[in-house]
Protein backbone atom coordinates (compact mmCIF):
# COMPACT_ATOMS: atom_id res chain seq x y z
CA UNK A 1 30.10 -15.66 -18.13
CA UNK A 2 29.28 -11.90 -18.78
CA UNK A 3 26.40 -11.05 -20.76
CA UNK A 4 25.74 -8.99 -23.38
CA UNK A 5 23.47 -6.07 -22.50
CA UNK A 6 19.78 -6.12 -23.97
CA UNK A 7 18.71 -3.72 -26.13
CA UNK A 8 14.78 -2.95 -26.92
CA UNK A 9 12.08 -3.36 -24.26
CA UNK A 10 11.39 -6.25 -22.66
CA UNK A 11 7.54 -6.06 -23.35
CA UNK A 12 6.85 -9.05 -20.52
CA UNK A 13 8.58 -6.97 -17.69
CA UNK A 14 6.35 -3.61 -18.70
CA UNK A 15 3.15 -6.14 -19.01
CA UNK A 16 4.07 -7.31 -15.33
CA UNK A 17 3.52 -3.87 -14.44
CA UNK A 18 0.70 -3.16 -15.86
CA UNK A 19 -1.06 -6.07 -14.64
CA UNK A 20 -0.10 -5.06 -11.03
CA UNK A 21 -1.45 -1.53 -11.95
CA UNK A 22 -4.93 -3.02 -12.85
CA UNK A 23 -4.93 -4.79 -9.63
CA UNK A 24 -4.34 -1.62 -8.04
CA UNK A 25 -7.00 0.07 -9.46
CA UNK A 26 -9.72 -2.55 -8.81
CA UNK A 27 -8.61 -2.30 -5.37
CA UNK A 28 -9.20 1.42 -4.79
CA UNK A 29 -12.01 1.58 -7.05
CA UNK A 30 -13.13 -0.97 -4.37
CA UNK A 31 -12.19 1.03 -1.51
CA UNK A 32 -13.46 4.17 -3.17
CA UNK A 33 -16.84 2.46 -3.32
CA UNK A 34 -16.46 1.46 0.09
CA UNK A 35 -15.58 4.90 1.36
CA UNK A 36 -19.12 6.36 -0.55
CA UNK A 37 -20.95 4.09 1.26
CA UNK A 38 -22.22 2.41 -2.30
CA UNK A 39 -21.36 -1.38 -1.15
CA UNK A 40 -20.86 -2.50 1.67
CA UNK A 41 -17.48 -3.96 1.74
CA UNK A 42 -15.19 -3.78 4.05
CA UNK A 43 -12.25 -3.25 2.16
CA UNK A 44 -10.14 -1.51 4.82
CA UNK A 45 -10.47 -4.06 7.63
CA UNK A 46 -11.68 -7.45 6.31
CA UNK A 47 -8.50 -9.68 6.35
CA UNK A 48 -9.46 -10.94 2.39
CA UNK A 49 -9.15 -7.39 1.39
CA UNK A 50 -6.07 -6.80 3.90
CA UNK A 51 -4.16 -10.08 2.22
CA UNK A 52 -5.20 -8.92 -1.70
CA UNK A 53 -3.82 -5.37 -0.76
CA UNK A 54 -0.15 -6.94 0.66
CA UNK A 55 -0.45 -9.16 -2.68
CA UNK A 56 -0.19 -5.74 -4.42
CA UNK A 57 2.26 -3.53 -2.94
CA UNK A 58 4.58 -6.81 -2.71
CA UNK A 59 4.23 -7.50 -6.70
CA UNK A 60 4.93 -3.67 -6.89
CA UNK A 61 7.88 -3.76 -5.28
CA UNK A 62 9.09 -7.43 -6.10
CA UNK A 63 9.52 -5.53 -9.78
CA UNK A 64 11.28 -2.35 -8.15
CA UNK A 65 14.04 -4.55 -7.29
CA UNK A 66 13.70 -6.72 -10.63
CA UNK A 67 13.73 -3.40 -12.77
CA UNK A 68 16.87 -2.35 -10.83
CA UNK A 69 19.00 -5.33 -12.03
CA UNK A 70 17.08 -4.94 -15.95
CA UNK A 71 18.54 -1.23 -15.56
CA UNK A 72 21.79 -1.42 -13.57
CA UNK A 73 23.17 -4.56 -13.69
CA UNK A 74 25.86 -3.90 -16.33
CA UNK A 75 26.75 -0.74 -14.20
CA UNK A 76 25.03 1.44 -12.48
CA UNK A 77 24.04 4.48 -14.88
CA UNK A 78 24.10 7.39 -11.67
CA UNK A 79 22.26 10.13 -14.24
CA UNK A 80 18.87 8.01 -15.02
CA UNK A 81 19.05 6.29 -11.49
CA UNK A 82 18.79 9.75 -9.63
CA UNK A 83 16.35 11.09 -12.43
CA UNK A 84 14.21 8.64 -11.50
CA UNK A 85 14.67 8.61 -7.86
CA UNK A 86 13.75 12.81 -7.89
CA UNK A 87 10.59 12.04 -9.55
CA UNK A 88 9.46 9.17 -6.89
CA UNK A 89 10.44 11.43 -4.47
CA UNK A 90 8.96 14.44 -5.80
CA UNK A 91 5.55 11.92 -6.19
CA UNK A 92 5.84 10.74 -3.05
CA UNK A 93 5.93 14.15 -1.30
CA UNK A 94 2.85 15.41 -3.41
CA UNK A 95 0.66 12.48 -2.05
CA UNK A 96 1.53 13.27 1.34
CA UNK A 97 0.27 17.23 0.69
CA UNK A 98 -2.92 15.93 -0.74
CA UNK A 99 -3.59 13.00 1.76
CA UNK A 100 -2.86 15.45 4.54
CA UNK A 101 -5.80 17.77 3.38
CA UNK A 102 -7.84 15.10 2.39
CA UNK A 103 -7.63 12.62 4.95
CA UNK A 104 -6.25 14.82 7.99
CA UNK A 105 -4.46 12.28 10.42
CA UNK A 106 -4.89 9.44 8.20
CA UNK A 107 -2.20 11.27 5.81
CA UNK A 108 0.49 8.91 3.80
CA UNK A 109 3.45 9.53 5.94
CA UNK A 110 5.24 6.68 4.44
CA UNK A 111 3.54 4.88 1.42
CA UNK A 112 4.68 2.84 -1.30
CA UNK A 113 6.07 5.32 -3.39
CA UNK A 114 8.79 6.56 0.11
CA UNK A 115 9.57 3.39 0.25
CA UNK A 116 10.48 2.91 -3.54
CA UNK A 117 12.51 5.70 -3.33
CA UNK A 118 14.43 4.79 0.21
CA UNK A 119 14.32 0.82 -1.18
CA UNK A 120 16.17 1.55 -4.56
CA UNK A 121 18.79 3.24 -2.58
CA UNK A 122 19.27 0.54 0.02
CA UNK A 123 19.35 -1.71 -2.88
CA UNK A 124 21.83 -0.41 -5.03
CA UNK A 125 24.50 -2.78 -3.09
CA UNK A 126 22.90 -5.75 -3.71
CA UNK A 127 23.13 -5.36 -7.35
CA UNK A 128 27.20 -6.74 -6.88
CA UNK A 129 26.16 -9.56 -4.96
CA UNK A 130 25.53 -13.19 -5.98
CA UNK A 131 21.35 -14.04 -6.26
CA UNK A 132 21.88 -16.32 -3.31
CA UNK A 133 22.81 -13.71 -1.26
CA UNK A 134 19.98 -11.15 -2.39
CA UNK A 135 17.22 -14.04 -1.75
CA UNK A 136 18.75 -14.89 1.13
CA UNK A 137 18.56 -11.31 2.67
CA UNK A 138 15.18 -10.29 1.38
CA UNK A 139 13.41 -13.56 2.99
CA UNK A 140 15.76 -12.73 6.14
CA UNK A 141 13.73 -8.88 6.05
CA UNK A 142 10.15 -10.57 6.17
CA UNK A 143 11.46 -13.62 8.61
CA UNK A 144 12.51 -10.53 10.34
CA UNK A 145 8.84 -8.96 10.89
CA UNK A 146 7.26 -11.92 12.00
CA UNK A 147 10.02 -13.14 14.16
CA UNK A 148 10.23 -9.83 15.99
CA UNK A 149 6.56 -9.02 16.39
CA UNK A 150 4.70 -6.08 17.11
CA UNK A 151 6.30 -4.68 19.62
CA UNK A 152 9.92 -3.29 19.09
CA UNK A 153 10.50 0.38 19.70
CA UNK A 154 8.60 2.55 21.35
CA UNK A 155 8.98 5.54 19.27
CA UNK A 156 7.35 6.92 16.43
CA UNK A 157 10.72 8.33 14.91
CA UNK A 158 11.35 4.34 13.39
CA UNK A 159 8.05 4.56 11.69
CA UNK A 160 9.52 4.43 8.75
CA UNK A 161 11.49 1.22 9.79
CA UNK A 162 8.63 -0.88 10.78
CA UNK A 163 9.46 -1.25 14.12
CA UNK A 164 7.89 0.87 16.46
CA UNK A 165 4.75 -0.73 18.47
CA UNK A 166 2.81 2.25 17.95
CA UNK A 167 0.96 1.44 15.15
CA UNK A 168 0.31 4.00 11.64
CA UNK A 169 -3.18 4.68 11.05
CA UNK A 170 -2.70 5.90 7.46
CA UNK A 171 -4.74 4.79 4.52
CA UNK A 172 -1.01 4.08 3.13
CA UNK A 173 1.34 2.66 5.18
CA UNK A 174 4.58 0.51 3.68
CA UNK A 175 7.35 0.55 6.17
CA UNK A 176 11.09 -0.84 5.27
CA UNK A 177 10.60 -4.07 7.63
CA UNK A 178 8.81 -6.08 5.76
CA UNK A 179 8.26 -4.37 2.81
CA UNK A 180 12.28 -3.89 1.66
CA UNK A 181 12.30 -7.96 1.42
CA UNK A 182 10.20 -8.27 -2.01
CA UNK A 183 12.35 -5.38 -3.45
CA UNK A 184 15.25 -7.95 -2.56
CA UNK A 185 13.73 -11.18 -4.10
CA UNK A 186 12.97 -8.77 -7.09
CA UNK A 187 16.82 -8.34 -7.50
CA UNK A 188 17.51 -11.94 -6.63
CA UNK A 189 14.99 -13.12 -9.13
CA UNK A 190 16.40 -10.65 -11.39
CA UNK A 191 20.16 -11.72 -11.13
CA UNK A 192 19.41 -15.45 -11.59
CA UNK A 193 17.75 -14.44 -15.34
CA UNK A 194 20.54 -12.00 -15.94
CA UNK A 195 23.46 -14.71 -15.00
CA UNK A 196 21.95 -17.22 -17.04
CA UNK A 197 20.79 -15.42 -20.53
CA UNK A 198 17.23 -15.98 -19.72
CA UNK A 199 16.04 -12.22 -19.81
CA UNK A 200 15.59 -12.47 -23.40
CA UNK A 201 12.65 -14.43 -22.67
CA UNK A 202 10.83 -11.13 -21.43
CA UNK A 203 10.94 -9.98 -24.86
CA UNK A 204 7.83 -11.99 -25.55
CA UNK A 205 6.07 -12.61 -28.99
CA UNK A 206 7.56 -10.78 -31.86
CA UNK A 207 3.74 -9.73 -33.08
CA UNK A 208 1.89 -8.39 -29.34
CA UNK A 209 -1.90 -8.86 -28.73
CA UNK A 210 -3.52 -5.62 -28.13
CA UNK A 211 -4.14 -6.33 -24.93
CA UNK A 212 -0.29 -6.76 -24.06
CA UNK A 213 0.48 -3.60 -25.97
CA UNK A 214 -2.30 -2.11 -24.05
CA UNK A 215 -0.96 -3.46 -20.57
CA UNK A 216 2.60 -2.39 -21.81
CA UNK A 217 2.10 1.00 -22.06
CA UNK A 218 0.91 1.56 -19.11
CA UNK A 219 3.73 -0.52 -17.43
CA UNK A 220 5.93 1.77 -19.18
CA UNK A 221 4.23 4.84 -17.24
CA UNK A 222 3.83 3.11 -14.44
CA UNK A 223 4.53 6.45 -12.29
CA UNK A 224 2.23 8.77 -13.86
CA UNK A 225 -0.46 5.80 -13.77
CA UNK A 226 -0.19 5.61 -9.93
CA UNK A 227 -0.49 9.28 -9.54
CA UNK A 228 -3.54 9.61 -12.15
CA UNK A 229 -5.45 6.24 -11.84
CA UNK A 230 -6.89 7.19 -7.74
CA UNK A 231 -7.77 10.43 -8.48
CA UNK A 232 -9.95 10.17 -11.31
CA UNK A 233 -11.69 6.93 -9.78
CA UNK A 234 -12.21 8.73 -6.94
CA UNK A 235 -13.43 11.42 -8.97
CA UNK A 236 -15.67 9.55 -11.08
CA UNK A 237 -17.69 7.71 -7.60
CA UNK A 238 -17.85 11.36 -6.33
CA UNK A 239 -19.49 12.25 -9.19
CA UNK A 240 -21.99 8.88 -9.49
CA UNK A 241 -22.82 9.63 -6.07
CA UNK A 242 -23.49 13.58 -6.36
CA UNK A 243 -25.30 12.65 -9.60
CA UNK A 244 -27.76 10.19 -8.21
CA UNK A 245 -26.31 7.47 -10.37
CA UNK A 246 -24.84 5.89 -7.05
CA UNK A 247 -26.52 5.17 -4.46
CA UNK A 248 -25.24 5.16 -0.93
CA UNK A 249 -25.87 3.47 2.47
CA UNK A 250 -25.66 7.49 4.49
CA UNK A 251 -25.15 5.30 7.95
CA UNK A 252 -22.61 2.84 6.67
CA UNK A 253 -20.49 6.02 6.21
CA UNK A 254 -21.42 6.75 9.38
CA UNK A 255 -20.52 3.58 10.86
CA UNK A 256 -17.57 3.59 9.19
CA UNK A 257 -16.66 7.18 9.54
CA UNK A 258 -16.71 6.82 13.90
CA UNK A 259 -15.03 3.43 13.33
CA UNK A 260 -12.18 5.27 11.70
CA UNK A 261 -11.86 7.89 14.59
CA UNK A 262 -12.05 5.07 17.44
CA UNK A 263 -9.12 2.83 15.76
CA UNK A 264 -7.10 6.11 15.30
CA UNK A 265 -7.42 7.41 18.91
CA UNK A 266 -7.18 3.33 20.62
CA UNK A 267 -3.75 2.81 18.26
CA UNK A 268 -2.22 5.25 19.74
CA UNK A 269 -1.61 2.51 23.09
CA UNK A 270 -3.25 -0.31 21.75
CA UNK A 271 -2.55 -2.92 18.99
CA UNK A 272 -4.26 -1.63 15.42
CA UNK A 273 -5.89 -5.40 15.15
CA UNK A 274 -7.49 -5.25 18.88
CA UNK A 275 -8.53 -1.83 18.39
CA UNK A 276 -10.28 -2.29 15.07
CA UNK A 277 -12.03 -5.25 17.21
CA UNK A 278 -13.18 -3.07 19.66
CA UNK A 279 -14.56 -0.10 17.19
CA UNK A 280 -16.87 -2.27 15.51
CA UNK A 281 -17.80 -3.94 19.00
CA UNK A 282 -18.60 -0.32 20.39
CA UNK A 283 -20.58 0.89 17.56
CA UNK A 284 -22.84 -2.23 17.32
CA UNK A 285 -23.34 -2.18 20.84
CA UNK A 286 -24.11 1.14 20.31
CA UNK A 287 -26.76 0.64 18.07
CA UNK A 288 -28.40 -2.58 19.84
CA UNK A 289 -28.60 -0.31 23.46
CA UNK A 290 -30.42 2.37 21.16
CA UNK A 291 -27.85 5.42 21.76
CA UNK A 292 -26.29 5.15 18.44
CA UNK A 293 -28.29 8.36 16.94
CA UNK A 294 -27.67 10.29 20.12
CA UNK A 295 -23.89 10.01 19.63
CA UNK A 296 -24.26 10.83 15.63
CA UNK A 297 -26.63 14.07 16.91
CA UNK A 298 -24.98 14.64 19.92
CA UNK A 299 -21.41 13.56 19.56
CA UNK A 300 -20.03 16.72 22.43
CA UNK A 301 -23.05 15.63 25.24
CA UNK A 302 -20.68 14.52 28.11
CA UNK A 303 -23.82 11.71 28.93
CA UNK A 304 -23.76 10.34 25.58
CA UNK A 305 -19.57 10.13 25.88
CA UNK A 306 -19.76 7.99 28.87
CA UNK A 307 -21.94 5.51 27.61
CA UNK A 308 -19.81 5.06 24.70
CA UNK A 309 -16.52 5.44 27.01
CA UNK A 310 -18.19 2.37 29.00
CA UNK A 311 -19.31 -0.15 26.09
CA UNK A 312 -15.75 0.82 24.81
CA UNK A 313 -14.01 -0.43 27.67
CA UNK A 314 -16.19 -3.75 27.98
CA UNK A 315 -15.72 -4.31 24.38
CA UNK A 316 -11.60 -3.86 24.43
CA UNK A 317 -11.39 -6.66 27.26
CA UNK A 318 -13.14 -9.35 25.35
């Protein structure tokens, strides 16, 4: 049975939104924190941290897919689609110029917001297809990572795919394989409300809370909230921590710092999860043999490299 087209906002689908965009935020305020040195979490390698961050850039993009079939199910409307997918793009390549200044090899070569804008395309097919079919694909995607593993080509031209074995060190990193699946459930999920009349639902209460309204809005500008919401957290620990108002731990940026460089130069042959292993093995090993300051004040002395060339070695084979 067709459907009548909605007209109005949905109000529950731009709430969705913004509730994924607070989660967002708490987790780079988190990792901002982290990177200052103010707490001591370890928000870019503790698996807790690893899982909530998935948990986020999979609700992002489960609603990429949903907000496709909300948008172009009825026919695909070419004009706002490419709009839309010019201004991801044109986001997109701004955070790689400021991560690549900012970060230096840790750049965004292929974050969330490439792979929104290469996902909508991919998807656009699916939107003709029956919501078996969509579910059927995206779970196939993510069956797909884990069944093939880590090791598929050995070039760094797939990068984008997923499957390469040399592993992105890149403090954003959301390849197609697995990452295109959630957009696919999103349009699966999407479809199954659409067939049966159910998107009405998303309308929600006729009278809002505040708090909805509040979330709302900022579902509704999702893509300026992205681009604004790091910046000015970052912004604001900078300034706590210039100020006084913050205070840091100098050698758990230290720490962290040289455990950055290790995993970056071991991924380049080695499995990312081994190598971030090894990193903090070498630099508390380091610490306990009492050559930990030496390295920090004498990082170039070719002594002081061997020793840390040595405990890296014995700490990559346990």
């Amino acid at each position: 049975m067709q459907q009548k087209p909605l007209t109005g906002r949905l109000i529950l689908a731009d709430v969705a939104r913004g509730l994924a965009l607070l989660t967002m935020a708490i987790y780079h305020f988190s990792w901002d924190l982290s990177w200052f040195g103010v707490v001591d979490w370890d928000v870019s390698g503790s698996p807790g941290w690893r899982l909530f961050a998935q948990l986020i850039a999979g609700s992002f993009l489960f609603l990429v897919g949903f907000s496709l079939v909300l948008a172009h199910k009825s026919g695909i409307r070419w004009e706002s689609f490419w709009r839309r997918e010019i201004k991801v793009a044109v986001a997109a390549l701004a955070v790689s110029v400021a991560t690549y200044f900012i970060f230096q090899d840790q750049w965004v070569r292929f974050g969330i917001l490439h792979s929104i804008v290469v996902s909508s395309l991919l998807a656009l097919p699916f939107l003709r297809v029956h919501y078996v079919f969509a579910l059927l694909c995206g779970a196939g995607v993510i069956l797909l990572y884990h069944w093939l593993g880590d090791y598929v080509l050995p070039y760094r031209q797939f990068f984008w795919l997923g499957l390469n074995s040399l592993p992105e060190v890149s403090v954003d990193y959301v390849p197609l394989i697995p990452w295109f699946g959630p957009v696919l459930l999103g349009i699966g999920c999407g479809d199954i409300l659409h067939r049966y009349d159910l998107l009405r639902l998303l309308r929600g209460s006729a009278s809002p809370s505040v708090i909805s309204r509040c979330f709302a809005w900022f579902g509704r500008h999702s893509l300026a909230t992205y681009l604004l919401h790091q910046p000015i957290l970052f912004g604001v620990v900078w300034a706590g921590v210039t100020a006084g108002v913050l205070s840091t731990n100098a050698g758990d940026v230290q720490v962290r710092s040289f455990q950055q460089s290790c995993v970056m130069a071991c991924s380049q042959t080695v499995d990312a999860g081994v190598c971030e292993q090894a990193c903090r093995c070498t630099s508390s090993e380091m610490m306990n043999r009492g050559v930990w300051e030496d390295l920090l004040t004498r990082p170039n002395d070719a002594d002081v490299r061997e020793i840390a060339q040595q405990v890296f070695q014995v700490c990559l084979r346990r």
